[in-house]
C-alpha atoms as a PDB file:
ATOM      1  CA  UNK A   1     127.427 121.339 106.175  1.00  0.00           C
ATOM      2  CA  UNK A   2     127.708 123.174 109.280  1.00  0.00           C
ATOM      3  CA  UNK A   3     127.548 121.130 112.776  1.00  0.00           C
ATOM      4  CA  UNK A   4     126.638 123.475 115.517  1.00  0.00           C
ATOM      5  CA  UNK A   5     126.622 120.725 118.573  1.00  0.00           C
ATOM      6  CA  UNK A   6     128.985 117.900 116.902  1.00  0.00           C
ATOM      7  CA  UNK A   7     126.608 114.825 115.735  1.00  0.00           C
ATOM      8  CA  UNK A   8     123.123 115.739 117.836  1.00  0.00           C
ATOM      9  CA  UNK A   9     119.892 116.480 117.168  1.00  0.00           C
ATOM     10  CA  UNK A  10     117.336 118.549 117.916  1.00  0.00           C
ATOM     11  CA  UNK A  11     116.022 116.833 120.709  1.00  0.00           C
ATOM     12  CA  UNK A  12     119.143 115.870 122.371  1.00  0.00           C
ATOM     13  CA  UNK A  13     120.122 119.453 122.584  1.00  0.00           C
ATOM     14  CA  UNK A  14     118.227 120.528 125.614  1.00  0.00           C
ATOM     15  CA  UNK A  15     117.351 119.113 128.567  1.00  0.00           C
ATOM     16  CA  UNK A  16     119.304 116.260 130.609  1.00  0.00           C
ATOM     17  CA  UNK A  17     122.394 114.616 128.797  1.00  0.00           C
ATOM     18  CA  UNK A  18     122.574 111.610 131.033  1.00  0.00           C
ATOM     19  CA  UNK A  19     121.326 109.386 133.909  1.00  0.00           C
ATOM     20  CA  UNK A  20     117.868 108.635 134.828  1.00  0.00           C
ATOM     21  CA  UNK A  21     117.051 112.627 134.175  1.00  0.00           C
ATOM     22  CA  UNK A  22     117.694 111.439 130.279  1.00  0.00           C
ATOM     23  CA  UNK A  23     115.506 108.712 130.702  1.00  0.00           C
ATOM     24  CA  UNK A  24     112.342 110.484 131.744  1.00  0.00           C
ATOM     25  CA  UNK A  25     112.946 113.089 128.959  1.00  0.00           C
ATOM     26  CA  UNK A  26     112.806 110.460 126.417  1.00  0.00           C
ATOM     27  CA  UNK A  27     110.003 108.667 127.549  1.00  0.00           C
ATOM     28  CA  UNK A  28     108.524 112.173 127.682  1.00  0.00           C
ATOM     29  CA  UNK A  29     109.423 112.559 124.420  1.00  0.00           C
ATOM     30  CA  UNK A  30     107.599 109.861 122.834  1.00  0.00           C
ATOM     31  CA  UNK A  31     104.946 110.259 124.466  1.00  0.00           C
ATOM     32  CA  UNK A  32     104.833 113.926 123.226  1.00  0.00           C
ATOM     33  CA  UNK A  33     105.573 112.210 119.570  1.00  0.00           C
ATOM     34  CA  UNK A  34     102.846 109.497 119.580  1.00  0.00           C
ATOM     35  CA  UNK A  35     100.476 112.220 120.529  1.00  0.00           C
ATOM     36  CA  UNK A  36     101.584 114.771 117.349  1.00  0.00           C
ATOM     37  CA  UNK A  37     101.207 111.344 115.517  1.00  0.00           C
ATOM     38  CA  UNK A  38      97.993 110.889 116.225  1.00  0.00           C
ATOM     39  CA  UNK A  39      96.393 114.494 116.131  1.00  0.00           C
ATOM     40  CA  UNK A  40      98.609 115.107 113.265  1.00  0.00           C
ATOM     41  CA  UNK A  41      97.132 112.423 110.985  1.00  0.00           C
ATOM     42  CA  UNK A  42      93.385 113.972 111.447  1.00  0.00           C
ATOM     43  CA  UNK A  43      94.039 117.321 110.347  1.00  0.00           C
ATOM     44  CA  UNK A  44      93.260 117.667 106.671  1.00  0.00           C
ATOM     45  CA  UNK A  45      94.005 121.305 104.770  1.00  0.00           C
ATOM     46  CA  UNK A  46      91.544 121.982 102.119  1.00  0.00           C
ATOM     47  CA  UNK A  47      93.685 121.663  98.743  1.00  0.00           C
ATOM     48  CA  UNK A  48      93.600 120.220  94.829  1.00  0.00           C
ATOM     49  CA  UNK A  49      93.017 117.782  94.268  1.00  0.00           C
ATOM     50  CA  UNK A  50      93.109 116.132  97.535  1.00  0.00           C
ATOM     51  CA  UNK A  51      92.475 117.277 101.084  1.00  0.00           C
ATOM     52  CA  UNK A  52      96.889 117.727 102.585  1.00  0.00           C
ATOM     53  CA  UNK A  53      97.162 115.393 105.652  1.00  0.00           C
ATOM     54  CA  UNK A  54     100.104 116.264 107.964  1.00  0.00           C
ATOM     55  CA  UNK A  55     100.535 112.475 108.979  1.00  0.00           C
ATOM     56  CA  UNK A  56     103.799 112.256 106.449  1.00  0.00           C
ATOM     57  CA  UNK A  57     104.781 116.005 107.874  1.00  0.00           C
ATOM     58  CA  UNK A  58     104.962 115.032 111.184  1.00  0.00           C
ATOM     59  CA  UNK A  59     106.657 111.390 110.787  1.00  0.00           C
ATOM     60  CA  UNK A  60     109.320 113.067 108.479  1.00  0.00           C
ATOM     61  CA  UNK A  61     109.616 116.000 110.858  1.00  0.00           C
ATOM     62  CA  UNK A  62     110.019 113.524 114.186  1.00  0.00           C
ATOM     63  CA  UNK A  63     112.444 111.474 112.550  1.00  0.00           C
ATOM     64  CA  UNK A  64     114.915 114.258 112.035  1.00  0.00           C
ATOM     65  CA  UNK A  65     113.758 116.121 115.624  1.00  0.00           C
ATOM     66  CA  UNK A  66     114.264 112.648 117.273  1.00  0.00           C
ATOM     67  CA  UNK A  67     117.023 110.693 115.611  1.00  0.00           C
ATOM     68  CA  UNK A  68     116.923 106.800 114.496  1.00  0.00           C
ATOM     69  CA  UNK A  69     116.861 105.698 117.641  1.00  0.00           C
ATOM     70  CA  UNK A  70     114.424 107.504 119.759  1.00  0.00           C
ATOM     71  CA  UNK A  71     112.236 107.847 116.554  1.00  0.00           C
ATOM     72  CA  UNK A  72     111.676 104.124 116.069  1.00  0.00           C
ATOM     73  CA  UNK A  73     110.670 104.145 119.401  1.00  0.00           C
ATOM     74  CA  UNK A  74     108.155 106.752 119.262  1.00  0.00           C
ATOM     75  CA  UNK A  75     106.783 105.385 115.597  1.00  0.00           C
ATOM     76  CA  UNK A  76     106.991 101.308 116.607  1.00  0.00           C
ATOM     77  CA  UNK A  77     105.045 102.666 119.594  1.00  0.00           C
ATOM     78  CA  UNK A  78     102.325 105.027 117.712  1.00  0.00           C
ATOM     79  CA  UNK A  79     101.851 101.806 115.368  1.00  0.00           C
ATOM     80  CA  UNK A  80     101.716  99.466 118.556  1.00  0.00           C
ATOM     81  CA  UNK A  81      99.104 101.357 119.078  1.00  0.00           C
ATOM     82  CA  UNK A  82      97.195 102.042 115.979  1.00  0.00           C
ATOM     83  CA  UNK A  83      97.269  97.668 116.228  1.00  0.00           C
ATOM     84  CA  UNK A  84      95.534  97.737 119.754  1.00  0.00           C
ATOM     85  CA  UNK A  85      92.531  99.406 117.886  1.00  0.00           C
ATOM     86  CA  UNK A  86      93.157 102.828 119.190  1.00  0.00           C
ATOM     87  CA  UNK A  87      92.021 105.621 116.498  1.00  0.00           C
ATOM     88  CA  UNK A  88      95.128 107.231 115.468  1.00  0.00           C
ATOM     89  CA  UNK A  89      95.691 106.968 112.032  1.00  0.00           C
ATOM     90  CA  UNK A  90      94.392 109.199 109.556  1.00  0.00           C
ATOM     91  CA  UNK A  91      91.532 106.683 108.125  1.00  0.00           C
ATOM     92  CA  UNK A  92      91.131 104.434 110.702  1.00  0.00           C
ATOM     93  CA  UNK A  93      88.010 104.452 113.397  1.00  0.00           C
ATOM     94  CA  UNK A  94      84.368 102.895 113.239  1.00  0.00           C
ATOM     95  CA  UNK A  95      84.737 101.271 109.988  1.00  0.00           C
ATOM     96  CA  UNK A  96      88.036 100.269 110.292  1.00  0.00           C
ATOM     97  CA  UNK A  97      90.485  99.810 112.616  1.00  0.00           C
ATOM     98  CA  UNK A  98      94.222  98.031 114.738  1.00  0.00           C
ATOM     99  CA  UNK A  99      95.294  95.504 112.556  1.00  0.00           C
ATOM    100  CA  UNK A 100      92.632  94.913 109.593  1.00  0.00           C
ATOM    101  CA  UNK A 101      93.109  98.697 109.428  1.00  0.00           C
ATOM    102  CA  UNK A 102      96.866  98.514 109.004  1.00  0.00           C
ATOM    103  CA  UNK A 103      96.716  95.350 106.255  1.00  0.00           C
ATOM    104  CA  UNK A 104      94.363  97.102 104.021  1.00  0.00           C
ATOM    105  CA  UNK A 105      95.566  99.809 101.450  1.00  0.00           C
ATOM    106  CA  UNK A 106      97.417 102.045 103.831  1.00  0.00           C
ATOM    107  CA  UNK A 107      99.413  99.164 105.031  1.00  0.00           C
ATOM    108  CA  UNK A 108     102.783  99.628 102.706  1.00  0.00           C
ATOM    109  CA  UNK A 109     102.343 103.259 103.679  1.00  0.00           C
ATOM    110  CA  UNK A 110     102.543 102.741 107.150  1.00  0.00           C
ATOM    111  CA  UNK A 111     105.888 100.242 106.805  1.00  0.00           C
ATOM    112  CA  UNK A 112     107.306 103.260 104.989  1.00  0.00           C
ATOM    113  CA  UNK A 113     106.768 104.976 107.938  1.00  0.00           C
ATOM    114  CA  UNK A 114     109.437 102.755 110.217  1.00  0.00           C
ATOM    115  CA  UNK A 115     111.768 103.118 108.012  1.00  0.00           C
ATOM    116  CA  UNK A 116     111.670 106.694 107.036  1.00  0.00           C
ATOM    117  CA  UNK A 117     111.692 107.443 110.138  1.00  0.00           C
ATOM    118  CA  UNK A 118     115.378 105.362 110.679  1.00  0.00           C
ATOM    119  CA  UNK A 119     116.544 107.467 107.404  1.00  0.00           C
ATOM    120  CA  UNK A 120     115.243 111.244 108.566  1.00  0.00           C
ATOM    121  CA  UNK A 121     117.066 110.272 111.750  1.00  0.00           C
ATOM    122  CA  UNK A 122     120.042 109.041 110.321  1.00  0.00           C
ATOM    123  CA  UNK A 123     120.424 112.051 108.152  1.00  0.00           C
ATOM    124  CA  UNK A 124     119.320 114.293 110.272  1.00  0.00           C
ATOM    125  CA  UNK A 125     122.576 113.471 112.822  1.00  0.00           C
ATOM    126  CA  UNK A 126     125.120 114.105 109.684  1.00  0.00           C
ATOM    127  CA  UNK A 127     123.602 117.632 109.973  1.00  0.00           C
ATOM    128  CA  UNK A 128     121.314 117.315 107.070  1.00  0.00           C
ATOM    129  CA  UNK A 129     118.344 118.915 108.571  1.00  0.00           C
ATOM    130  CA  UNK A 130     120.833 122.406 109.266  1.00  0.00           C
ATOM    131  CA  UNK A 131     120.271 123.919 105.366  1.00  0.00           C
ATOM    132  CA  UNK A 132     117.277 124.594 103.657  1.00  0.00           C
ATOM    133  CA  UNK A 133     118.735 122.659 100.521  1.00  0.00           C
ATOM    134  CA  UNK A 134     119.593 119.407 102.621  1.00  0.00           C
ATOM    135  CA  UNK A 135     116.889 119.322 104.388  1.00  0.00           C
ATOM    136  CA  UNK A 136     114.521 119.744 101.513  1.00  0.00           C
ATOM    137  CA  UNK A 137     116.511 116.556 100.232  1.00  0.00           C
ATOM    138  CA  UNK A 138     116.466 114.603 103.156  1.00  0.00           C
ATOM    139  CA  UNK A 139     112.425 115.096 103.176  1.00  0.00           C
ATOM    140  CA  UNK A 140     112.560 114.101  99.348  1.00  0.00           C
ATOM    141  CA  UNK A 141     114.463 111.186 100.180  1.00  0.00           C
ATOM    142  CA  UNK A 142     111.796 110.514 102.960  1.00  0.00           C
ATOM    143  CA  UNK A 143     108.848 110.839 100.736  1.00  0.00           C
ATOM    144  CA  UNK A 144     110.305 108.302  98.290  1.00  0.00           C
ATOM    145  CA  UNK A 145     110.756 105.665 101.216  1.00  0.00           C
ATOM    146  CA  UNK A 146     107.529 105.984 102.071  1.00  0.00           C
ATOM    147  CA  UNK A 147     105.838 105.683  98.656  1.00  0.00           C
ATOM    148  CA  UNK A 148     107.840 102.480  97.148  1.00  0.00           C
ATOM    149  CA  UNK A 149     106.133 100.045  99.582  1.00  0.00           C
ATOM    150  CA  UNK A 150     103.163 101.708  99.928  1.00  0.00           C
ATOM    151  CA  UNK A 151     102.410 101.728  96.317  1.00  0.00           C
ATOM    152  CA  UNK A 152     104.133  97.833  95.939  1.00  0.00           C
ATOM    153  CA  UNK A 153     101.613  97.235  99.092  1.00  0.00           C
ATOM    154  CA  UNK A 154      98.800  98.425  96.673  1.00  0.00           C
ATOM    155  CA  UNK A 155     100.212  96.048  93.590  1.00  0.00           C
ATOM    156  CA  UNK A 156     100.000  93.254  95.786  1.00  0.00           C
ATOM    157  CA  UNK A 157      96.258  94.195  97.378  1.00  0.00           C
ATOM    158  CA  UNK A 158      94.921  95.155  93.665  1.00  0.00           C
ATOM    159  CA  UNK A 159      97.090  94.035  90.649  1.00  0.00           C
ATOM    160  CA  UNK A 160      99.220  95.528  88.030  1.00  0.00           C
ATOM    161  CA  UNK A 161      96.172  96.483  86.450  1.00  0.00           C
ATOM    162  CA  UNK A 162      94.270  98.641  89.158  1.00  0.00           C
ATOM    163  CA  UNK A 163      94.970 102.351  88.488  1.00  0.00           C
ATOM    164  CA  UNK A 164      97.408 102.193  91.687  1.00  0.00           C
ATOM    165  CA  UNK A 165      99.435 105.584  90.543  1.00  0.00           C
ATOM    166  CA  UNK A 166      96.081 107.272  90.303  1.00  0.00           C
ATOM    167  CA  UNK A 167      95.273 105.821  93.841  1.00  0.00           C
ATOM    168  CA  UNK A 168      98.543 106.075  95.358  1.00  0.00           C
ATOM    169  CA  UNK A 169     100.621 108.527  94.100  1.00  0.00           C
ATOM    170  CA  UNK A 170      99.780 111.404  91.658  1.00  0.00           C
ATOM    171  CA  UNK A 171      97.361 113.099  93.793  1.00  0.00           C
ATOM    172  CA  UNK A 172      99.206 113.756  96.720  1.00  0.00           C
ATOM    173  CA  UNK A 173     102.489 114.808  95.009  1.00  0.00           C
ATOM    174  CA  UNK A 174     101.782 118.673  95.271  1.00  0.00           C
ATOM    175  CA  UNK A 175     100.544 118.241  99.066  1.00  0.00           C
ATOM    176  CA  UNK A 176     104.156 116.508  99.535  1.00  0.00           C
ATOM    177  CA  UNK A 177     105.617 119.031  97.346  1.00  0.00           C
ATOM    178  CA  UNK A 178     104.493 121.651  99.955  1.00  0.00           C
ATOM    179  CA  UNK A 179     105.350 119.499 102.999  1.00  0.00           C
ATOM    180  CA  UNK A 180     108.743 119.344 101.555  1.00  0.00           C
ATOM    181  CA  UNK A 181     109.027 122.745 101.566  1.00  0.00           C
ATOM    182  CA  UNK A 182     107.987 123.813 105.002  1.00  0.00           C
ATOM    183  CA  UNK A 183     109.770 120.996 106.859  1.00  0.00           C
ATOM    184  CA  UNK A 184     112.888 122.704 104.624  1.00  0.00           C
ATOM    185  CA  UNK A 185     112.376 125.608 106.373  1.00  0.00           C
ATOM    186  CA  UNK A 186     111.165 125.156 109.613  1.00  0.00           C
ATOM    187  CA  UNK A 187     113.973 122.601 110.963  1.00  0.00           C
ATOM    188  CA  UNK A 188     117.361 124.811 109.586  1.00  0.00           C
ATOM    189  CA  UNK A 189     115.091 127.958 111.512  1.00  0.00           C
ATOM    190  CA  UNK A 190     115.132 125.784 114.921  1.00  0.00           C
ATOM    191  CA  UNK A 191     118.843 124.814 114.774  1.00  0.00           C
ATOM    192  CA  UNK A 192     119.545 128.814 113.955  1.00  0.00           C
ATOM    193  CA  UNK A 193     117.917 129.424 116.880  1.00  0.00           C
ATOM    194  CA  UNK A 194     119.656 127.195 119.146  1.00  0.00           C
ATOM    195  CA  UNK A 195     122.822 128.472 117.828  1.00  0.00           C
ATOM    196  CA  UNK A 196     121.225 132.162 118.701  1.00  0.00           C
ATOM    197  CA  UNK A 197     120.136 131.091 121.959  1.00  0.00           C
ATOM    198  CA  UNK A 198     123.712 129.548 122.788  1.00  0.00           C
ATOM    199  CA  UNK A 199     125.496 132.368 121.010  1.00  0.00           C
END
């Protein structure tokens, strides 16, 4: 795998490198990633044979943008949040919402969340997210991070016998399928442009 600025990534490539200049950048930056959290998890693209949220695009997408450690950050403080009661998840509002929200069948999801996050980010700074074939495998890797609790989270709300694959799994596969692909794409395009734009 090609490095083209040693172990960084994305975010750490422009803008201040140190001192209180760094600071405000990142604190800029989550708050720039809670809000493509929230608006992210309300859009919904028509497709079969579910609706495609962009909630999993965009925490998959941060994680590898932001790294581990500025990516917990910005997720802990999107679900900090989403716990206050603020409508920012992608089922939550008048019916539902903060913490009963988060414990009900969305709940293993949103752990998954955390800790993809950690594992995009981790990847992401051994240069995974610089090829179309890594990325796509980071992002794969991702996907399955975020499904084993969430579907476990549904065992433990419904049973063994509830039809939790048919709830939790199956019909979102080819929305993920195309996430996969895009996030594949677009992240190896930005780093050949900063190697353009530095070239």
């Amino acid at each position: 795998m090609a490095t083209l600025t040693n172990d960084k990534v994305l975010s750490e490539v422009f803008g201040p490198q140190s001192g209180t200049a760094l600071r405000v950048k990142q604190v800029a930056l989550v708050i720039v990633g809670v809000a493509i959290l929230a608006v992210a998890a309300k859009i919904r693209v028509p497709m079969w044979p579910v609706p495609i949220t962009m909630g999993t695009f965009a925490v998959l997408g941060l994680g590898a943008a932001y790294g581990a450690r500025l990516g917990l950050v910005t997720i802990v403080s999107y679900m900090v949040l989403g716990a206050l009661g603020l409508n920012v998840f992608a089922g939550s509002g008048a019916e539902a919402s903060g913490i009963a929200y988060m414990l009900g069948g969305t709940g293993g999801y949103l752990f998954g969340y955390v800790v993809a996050v950690a594992a995009l980010g981790y990847l992401a700074r051994r240069g995974w997210d610089r090829s179309v074939m890594w990325m796509a495998a980071a992002m794969l890797i991702g996907n399955v991070i975020i499904y084993v609790p969430g579907l476990a989270w549904l065992v433990n709300l419904y049973g063994l016998d509830a039809p939790i694959l048919e709830w939790g799994l199956t019909p979102f596969l080819i929305g993920d399928a195309l996430k996969l692909v895009l996030a594949a794409l677009i992240l190896p395009a930005a780093w050949k442009l900063v190697g353009n734009a530095r070239g």
